[in-house]
C-alpha atoms as a PDB file:
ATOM      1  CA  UNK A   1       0.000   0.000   0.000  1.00  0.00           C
ATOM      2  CA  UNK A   2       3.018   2.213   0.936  1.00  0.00           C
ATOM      3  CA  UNK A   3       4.267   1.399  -2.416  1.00  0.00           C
ATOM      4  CA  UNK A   4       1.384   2.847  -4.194  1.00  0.00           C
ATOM      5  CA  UNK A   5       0.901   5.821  -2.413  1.00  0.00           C
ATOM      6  CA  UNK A   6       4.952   6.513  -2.545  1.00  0.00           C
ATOM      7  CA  UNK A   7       4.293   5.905  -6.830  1.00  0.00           C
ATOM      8  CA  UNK A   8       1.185   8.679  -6.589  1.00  0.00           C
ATOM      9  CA  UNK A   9       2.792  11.110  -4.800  1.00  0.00           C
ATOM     10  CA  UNK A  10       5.944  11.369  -7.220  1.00  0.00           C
ATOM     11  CA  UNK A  11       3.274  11.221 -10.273  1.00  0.00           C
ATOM     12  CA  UNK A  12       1.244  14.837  -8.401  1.00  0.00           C
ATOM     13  CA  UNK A  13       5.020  15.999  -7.489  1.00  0.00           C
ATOM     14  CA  UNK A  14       5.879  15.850 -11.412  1.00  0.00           C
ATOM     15  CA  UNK A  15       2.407  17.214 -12.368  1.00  0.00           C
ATOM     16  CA  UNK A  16       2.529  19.921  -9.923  1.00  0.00           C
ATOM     17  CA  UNK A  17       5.863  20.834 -10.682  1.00  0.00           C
ATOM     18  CA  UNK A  18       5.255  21.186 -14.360  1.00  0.00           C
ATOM     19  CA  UNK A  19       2.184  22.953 -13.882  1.00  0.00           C
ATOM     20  CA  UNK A  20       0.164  21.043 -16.932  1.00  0.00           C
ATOM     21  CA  UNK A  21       0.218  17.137 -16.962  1.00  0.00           C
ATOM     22  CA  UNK A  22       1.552  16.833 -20.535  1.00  0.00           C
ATOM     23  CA  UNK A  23       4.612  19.130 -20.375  1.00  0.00           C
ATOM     24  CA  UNK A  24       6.769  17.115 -18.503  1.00  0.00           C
ATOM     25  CA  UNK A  25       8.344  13.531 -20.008  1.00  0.00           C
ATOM     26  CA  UNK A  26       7.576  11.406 -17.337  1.00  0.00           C
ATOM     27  CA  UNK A  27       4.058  12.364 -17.449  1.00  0.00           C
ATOM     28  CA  UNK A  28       3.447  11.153 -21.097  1.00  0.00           C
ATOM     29  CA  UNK A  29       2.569   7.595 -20.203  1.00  0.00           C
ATOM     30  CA  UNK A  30      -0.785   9.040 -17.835  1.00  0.00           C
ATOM     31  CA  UNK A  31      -2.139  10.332 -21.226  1.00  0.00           C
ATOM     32  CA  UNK A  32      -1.527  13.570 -20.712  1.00  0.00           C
ATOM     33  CA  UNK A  33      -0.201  14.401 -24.706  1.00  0.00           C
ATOM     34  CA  UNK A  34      -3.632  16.091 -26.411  1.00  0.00           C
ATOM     35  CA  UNK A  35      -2.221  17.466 -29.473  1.00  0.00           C
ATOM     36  CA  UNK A  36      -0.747  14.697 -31.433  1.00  0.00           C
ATOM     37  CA  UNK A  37       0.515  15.291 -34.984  1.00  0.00           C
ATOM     38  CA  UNK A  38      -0.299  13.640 -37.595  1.00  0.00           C
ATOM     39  CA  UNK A  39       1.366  13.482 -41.021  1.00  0.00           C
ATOM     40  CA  UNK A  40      -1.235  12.819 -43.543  1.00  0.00           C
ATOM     41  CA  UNK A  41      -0.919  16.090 -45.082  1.00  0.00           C
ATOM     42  CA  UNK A  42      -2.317  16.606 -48.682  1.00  0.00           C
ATOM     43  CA  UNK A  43      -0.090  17.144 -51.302  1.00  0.00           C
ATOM     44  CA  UNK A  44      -0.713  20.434 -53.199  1.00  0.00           C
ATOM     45  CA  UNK A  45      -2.609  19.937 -56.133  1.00  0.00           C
ATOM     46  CA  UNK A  46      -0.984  22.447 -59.204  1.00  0.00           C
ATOM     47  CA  UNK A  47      -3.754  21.789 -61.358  1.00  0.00           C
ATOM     48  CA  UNK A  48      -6.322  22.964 -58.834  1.00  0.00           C
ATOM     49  CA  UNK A  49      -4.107  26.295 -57.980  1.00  0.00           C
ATOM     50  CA  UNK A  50      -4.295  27.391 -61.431  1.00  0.00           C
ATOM     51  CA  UNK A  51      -8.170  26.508 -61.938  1.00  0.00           C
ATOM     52  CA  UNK A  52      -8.309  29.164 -59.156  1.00  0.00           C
ATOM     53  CA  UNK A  53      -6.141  31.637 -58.832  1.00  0.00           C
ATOM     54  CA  UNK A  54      -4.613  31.724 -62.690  1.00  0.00           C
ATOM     55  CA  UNK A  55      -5.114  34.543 -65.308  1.00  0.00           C
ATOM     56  CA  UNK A  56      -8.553  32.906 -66.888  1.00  0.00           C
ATOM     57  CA  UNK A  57     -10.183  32.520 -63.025  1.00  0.00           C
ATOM     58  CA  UNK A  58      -9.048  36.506 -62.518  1.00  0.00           C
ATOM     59  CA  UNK A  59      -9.968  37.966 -65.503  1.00  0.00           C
ATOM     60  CA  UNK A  60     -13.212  36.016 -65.804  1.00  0.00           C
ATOM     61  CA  UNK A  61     -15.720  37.878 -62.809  1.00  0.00           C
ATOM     62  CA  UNK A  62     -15.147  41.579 -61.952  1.00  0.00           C
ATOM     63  CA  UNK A  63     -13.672  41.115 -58.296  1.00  0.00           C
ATOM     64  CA  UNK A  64     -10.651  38.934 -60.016  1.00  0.00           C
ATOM     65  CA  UNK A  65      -9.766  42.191 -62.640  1.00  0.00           C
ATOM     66  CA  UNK A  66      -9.651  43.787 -59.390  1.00  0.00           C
ATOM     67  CA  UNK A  67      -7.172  41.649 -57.787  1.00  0.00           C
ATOM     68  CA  UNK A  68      -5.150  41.814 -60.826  1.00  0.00           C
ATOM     69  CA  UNK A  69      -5.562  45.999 -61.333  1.00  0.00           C
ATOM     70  CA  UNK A  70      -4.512  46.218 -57.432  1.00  0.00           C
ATOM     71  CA  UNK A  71      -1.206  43.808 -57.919  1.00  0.00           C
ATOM     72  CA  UNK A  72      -0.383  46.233 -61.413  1.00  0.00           C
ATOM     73  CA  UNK A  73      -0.370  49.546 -59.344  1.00  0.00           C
ATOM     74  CA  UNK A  74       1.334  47.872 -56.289  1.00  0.00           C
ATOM     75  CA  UNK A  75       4.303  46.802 -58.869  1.00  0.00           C
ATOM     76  CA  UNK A  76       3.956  42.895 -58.493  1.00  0.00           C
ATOM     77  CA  UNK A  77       6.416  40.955 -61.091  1.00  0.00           C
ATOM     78  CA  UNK A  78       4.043  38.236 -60.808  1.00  0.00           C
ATOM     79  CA  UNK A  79      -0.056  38.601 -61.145  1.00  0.00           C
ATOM     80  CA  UNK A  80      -1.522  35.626 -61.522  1.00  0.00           C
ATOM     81  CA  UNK A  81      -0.409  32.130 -61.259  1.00  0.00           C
END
């Protein structure tokens, strides 16, 4: 019983010391980790970045010759993709 209560103690000295149960190592086996991260990331699509932000998308409605007109008077190199 000692045992167990010795084992507790350390486990609320660690957690108090760190002040948030998943900042300190030892901690990480009480489940403490809540932002795990995971690397299925999408790969960019090129295709898909042209459909929407090339020349044809920005010239086509009103608000995209605007985005254009506003990157020619700010001196962009580039204007479209």
């Amino acid at each position: 019983m000692s045992l167990l209560a010795n084992g507790w103690t350390r486990v609320a000295q660690l957690v108090l010391r760190s002040g948030h149960p998943g900042q300190c190592g030892q901690c990480v086996q009480l489940g403490g980790v809540r932002h795990n991260v995971r690397w299925f990331f999408e790969k960019p699509s090129e295709v898909k970045r042209i459909r929407k932000h090339g020349w044809i998308a920005r010239i086509s409605t009103q608000k995209g010759r605007n985005i254009v007109m506003r990157r020619i008077l700010r001196g962009r190199h580039v204007l479209t993709h």
